[in-house]
Protein backbone atom coordinates (compact mmCIF):
# COMPACT_ATOMS: atom_id res chain seq x y z
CA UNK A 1 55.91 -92.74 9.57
CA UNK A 2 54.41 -89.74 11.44
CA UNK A 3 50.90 -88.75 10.30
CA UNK A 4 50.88 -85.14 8.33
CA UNK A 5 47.59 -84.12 11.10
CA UNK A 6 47.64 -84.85 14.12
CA UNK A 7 45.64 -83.33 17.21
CA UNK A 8 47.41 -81.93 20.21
CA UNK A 9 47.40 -80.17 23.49
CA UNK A 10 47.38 -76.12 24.30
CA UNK A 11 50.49 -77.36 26.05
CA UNK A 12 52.25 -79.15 23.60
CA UNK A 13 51.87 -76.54 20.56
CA UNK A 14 51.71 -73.30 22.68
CA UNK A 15 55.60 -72.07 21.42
CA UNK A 16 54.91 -73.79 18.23
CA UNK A 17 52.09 -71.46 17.32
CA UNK A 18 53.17 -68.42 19.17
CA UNK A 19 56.02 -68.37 16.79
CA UNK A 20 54.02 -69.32 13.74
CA UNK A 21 51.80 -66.72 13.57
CA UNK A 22 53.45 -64.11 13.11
CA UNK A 23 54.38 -65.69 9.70
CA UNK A 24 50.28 -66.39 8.69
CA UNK A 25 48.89 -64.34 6.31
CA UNK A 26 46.01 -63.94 8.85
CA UNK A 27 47.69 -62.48 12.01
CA UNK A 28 45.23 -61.13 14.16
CA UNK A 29 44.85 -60.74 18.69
CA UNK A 30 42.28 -63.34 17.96
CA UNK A 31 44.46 -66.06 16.94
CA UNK A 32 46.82 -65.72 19.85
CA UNK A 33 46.87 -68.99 21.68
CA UNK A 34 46.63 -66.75 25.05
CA UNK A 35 43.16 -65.76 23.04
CA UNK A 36 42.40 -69.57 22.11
CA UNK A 37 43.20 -71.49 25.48
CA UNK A 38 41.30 -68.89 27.73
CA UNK A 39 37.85 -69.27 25.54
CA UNK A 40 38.42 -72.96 25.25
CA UNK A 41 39.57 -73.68 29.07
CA UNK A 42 36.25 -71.31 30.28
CA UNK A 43 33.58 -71.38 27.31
CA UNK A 44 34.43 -74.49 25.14
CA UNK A 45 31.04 -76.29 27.02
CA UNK A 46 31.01 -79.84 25.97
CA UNK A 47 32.39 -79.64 22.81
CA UNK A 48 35.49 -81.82 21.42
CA UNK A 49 38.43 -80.34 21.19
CA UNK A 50 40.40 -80.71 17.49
CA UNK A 51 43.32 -78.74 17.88
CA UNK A 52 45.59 -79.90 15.00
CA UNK A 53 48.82 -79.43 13.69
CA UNK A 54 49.36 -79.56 10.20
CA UNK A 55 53.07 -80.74 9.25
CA UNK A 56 54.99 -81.47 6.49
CA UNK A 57 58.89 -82.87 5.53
CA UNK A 58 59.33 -82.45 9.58
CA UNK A 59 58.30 -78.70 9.11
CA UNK A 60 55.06 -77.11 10.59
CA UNK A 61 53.03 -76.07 8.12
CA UNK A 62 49.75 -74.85 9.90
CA UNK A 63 47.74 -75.01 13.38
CA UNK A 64 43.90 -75.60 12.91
CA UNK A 65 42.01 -74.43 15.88
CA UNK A 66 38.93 -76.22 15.50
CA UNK A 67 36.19 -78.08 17.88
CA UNK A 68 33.22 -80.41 17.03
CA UNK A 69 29.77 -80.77 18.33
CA UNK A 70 26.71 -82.74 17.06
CA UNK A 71 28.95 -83.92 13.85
CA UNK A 72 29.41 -79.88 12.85
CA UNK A 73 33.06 -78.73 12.86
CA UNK A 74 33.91 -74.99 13.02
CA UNK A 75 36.73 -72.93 14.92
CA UNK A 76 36.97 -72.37 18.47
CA UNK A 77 34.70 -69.70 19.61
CA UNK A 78 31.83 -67.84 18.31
CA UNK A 79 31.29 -64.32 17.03
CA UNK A 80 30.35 -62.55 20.00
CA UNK A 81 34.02 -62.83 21.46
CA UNK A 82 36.00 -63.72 18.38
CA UNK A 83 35.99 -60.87 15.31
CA UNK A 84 38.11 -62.65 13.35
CA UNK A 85 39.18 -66.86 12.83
CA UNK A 86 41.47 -68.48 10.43
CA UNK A 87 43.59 -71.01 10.13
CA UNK A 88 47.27 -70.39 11.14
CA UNK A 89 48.96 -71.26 7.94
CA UNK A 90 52.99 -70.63 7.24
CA UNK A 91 52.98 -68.03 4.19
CA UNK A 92 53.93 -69.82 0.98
CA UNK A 93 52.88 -73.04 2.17
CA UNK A 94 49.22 -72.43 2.17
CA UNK A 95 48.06 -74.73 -0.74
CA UNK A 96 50.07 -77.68 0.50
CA UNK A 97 48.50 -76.72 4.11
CA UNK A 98 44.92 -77.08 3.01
CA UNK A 99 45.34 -80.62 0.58
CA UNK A 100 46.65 -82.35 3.08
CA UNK A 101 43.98 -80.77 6.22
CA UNK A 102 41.18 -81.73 3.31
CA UNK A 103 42.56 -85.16 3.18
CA UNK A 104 42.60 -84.86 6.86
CA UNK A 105 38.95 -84.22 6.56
CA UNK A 106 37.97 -86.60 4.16
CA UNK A 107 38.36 -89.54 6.96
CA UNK A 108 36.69 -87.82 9.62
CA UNK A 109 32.73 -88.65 10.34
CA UNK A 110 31.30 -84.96 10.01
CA UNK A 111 28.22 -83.57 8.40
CA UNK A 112 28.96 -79.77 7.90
CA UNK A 113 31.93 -77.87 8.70
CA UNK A 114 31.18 -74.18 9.75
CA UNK A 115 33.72 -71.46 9.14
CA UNK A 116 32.81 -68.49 10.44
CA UNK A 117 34.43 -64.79 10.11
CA UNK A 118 37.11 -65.01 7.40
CA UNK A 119 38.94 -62.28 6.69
CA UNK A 120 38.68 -60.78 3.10
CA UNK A 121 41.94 -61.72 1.33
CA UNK A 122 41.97 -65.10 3.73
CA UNK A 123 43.56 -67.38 1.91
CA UNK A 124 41.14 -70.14 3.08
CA UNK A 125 38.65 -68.46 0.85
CA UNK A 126 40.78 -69.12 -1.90
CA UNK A 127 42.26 -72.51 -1.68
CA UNK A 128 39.52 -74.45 0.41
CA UNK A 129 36.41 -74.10 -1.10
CA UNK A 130 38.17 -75.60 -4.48
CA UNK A 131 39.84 -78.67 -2.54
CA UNK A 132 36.74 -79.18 -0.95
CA UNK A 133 34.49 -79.26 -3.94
CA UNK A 134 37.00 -81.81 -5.61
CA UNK A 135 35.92 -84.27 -3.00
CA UNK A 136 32.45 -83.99 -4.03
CA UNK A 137 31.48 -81.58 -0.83
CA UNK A 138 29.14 -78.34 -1.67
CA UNK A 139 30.60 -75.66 -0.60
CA UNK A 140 29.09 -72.10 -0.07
CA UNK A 141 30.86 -68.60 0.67
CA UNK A 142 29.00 -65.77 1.92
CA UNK A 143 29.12 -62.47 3.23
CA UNK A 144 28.86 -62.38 7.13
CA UNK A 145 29.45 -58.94 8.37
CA UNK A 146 31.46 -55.72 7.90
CA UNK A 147 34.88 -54.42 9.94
CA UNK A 148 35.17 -51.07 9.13
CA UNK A 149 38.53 -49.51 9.86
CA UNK A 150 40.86 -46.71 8.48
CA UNK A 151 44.63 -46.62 7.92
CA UNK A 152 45.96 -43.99 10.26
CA UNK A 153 48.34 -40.93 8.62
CA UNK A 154 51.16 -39.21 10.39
CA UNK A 155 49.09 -36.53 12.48
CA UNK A 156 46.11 -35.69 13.51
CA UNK A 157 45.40 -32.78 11.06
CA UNK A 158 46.19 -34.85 8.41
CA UNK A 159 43.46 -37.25 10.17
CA UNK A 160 40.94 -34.14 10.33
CA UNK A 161 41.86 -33.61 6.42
CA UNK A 162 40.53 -36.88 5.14
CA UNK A 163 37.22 -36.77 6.91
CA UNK A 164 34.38 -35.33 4.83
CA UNK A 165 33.58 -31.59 5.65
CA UNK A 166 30.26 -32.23 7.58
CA UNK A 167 32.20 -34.96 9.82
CA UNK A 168 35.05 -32.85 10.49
CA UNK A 169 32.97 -30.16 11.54
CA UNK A 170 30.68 -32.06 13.60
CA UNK A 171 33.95 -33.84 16.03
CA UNK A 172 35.30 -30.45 16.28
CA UNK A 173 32.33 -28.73 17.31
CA UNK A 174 31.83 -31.70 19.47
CA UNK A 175 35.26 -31.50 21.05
CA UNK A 176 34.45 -27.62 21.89
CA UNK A 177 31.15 -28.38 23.38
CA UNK A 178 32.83 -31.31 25.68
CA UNK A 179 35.56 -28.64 27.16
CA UNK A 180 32.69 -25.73 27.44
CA UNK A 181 31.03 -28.13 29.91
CA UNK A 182 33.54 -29.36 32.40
CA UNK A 183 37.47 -30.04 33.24
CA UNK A 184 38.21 -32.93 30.52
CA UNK A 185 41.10 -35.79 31.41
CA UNK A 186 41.93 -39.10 29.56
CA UNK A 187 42.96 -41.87 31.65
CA UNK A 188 44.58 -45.12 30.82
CA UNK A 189 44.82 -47.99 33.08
CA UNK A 190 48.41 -49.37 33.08
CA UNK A 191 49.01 -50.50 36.87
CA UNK A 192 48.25 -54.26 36.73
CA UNK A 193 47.58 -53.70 40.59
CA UNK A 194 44.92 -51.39 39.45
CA UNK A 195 43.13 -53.59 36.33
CA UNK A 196 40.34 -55.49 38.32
CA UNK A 197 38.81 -51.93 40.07
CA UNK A 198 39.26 -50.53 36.14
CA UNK A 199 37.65 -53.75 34.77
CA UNK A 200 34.81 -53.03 36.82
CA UNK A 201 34.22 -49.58 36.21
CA UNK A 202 34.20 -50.28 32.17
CA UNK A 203 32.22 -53.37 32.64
CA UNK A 204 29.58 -50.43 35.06
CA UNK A 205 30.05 -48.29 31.65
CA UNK A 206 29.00 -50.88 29.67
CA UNK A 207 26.04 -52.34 30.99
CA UNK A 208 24.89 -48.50 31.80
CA UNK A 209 25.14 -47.83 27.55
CA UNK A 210 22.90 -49.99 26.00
CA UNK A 211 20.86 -52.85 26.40
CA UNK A 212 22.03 -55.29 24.28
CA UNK A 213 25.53 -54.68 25.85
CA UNK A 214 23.63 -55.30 29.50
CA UNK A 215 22.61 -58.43 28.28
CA UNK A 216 26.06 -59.42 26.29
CA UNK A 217 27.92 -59.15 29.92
CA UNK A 218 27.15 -62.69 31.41
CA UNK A 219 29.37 -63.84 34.03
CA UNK A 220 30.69 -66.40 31.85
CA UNK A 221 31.70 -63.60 29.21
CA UNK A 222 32.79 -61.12 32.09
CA UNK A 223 34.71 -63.75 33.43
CA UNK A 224 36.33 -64.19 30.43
CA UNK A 225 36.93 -60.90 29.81
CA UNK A 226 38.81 -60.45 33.16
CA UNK A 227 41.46 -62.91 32.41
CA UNK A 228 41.54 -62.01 28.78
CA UNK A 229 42.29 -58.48 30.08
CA UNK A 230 45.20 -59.43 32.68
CA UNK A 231 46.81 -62.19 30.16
CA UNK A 232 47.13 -59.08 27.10
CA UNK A 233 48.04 -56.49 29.74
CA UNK A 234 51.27 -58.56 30.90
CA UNK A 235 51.82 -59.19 27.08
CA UNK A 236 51.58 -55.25 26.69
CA UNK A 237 48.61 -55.49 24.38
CA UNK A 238 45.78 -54.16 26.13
CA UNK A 239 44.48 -50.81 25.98
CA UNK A 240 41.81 -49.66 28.79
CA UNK A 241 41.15 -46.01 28.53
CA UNK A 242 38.89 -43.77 30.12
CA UNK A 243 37.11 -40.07 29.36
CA UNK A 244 36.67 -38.59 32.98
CA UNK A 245 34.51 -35.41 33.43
CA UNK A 246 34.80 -33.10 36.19
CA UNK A 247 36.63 -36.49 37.81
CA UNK A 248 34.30 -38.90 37.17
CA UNK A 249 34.53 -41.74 34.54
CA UNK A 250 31.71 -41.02 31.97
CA UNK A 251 33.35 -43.19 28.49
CA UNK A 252 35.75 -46.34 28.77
CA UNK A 253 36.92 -48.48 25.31
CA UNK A 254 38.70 -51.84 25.79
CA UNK A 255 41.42 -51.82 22.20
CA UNK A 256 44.30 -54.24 21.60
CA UNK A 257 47.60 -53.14 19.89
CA UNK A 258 48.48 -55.91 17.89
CA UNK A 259 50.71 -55.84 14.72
CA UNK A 260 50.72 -52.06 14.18
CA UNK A 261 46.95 -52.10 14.56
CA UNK A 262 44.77 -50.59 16.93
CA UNK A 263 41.41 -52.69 17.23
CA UNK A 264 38.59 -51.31 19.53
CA UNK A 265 37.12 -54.24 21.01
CA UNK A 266 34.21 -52.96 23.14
CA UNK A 267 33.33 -49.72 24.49
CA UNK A 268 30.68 -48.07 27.18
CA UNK A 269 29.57 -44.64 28.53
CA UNK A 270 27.80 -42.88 30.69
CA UNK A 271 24.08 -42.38 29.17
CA UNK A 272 23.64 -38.90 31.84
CA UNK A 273 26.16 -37.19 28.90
CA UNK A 274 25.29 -38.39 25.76
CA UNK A 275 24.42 -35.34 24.99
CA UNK A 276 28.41 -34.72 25.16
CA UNK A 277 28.98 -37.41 22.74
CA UNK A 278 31.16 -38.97 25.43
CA UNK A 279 31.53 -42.29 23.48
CA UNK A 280 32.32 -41.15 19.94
CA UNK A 281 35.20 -38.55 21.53
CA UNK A 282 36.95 -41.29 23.46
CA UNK A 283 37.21 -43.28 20.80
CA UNK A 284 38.61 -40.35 18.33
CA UNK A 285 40.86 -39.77 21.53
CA UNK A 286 41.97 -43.41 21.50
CA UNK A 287 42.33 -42.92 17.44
CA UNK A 288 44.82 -39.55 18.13
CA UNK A 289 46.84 -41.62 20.37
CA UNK A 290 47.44 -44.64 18.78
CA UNK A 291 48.25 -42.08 15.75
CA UNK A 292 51.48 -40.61 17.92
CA UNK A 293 52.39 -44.02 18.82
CA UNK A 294 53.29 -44.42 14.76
CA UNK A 295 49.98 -47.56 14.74
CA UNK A 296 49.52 -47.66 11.15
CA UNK A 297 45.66 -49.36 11.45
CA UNK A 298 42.47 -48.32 13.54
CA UNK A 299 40.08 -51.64 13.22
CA UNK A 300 36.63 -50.95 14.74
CA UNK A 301 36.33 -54.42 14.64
CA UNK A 302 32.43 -56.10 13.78
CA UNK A 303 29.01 -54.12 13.11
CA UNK A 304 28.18 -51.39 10.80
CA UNK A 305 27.24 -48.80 13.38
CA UNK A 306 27.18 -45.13 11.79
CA UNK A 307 29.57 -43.94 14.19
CA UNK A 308 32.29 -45.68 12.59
CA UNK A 309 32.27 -43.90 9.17
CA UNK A 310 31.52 -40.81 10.82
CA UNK A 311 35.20 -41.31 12.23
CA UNK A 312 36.36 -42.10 8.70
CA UNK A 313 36.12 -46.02 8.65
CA UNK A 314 35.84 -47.97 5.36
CA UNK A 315 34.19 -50.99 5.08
CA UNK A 316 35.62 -54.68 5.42
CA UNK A 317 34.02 -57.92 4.75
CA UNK A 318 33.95 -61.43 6.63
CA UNK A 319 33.01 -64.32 4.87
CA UNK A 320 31.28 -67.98 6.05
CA UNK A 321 32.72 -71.03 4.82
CA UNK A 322 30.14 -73.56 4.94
CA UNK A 323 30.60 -76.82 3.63
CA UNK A 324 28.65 -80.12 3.65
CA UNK A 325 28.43 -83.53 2.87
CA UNK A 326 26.24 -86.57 3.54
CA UNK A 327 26.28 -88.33 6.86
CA UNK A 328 28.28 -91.22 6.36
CA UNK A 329 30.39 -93.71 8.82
CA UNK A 330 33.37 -92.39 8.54
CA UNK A 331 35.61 -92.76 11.79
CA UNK A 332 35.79 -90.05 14.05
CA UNK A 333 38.18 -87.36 15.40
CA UNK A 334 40.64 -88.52 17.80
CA UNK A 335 41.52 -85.82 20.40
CA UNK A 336 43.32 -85.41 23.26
């Protein structure tokens, strides 16, 4: 009799998930496997590897991407490259799903299991923290961060429209001031051939904006970020633009169009024209164009910086699952 959990390989459960996700209630770029393997295969350190498969009657209910270290279970990857985690659950099947992960659980030597940045509406928010409480685990949900965002209408005067009065006059007096200065072109990066030069002159734009993003830019995450970069581009999913003024590159945003969203990853400008508002534009530029492409969504993805509901954004929440238990001797996780 096959097991209902069971860990597996990237390899083995690659098409499996690919195909499954689509049909989660959580679909998101970060639960890609492309997403998964790359931060595992270059970041996942000397953690253990639980990458399980959740099945039931012969049919695949779920994937859990999850890893282990020092007896604490949580997802693969942390918050500075992931936004968003979940489990990859078949919709209608989610209940089933989580009994039998929880039962999963319940024979596995663990002390805490760390969830971090769930989705509002998740359905793991729902169902687990009652399954886990009936085994006599505490459980404790709380609010982890914001992802404001804005659904997108059918033009951009219609976008103009919805912003408060001060904020629409502010970007269009900003726009105005930006063409007074110099000659203004957008540029998009979609030559593969051309993608490691571009990479380089965002990750330049970057480190140049702020310190914090400076220090965020290690060459583990960079290199990372490089592969991450080619694998969505051939997938048609990445979006590397660029504000040039006068010729010269002076904004860049990294955004992934995924499921009729448009999510703005990471962003860096120029700090010699700030005093264009060279970031804030580009972004509103990116917003315009995703808007004639007919994307429904504009995610700004983590933080609560004031730019983001100057450009209309309302606020989302993420929510940490934590749940624990006493250490006991139960066996543990078998992996491959």
């Amino acid at each position: 009799m096959n097991e209902p959990v069971k860990p597996e390989t990237f390899d083995a459960v690659d098409k499996r998930w690919g195909d499954l996700l689509p049909c989660s209630q959580t679909n998101t770029v970060f639960l890609l496997p492309l997403w998964q393997r790359l931060w595992w295969e270059l970041l996942g350190g000397d953690a253990e590897l639980h990458l399980l498969t959740v099945e039931h009657n012969q049919q695949l209910l779920g994937i859990a991407p999850l890893m282990s270290s020092n007896s604490i279970i949580s997802f693969l990857g942390g918050t500075d490259l992931f936004d968003y985690h979940d489990f990859i659950v078949l919709k209608g099947q989610e209940q089933k799903f989580y009994s039998l992960l929880v039962e999963y659980l319940s024979n596995q030597n663990w002390t805490e299991v760390v969830l971090r940045s769930l989705p509002e509406g998740s359905p793991t928010l729902h169902l687990l923290p009652e399954l886990a409480r009936s085994q006599g685990w505490i459980c404790e949900v709380k609010q982890e961060d914001v992802v404001p965002g804005l659904c997108l209408p059918q033009d951009w005067d219609q976008y103009l429209s919805g912003l408060s009065k001060r904020d629409r006059h502010e970007l269009r007096r900003k726009f105005r001031r930006l063409h007074a200065y110099g000659s203004v072109e957008h540029f998009t990066c979609q030559d593969p051939s051309t993608l490691p030069e571009q990479l380089n002159e965002f990750f330049k734009l970057m480190r140049a904006s702020r310190e914090d993003k400076r220090g965020f830019l290690t060459p583990e995450r960079e290199e990372f970020l490089k592969a991450l970069a080619t694998g969505m581009m051939s997938e048609n999913i990445l979006r590397l633009d660029f504000l040039q003024v006068d010729g010269k590159s002076v904004a860049g945003t990294m955004c992934f169009d995924y499921g009729n969203q448009r999510l703005l990853y990471n962003s860096g400008f120029d700090p010699n024209y700030k005093h264009l508002s060279v970031g804030i534009l580009l972004k509103a530029m990116t917003m315009d164009i995703a808007i004639i492409k007919g994307i429904r969504y504009y995610d700004f993805l983590r933080g609560d910086e004031p730019y983001k509901h100057d450009l209309g954004a309302v606020d989302r929440y993420l929510y940490q699952l934590l749940i624990t238990r006493q250490k006991n001797s139960y066996s543990t996780f078998t992996s491959k």
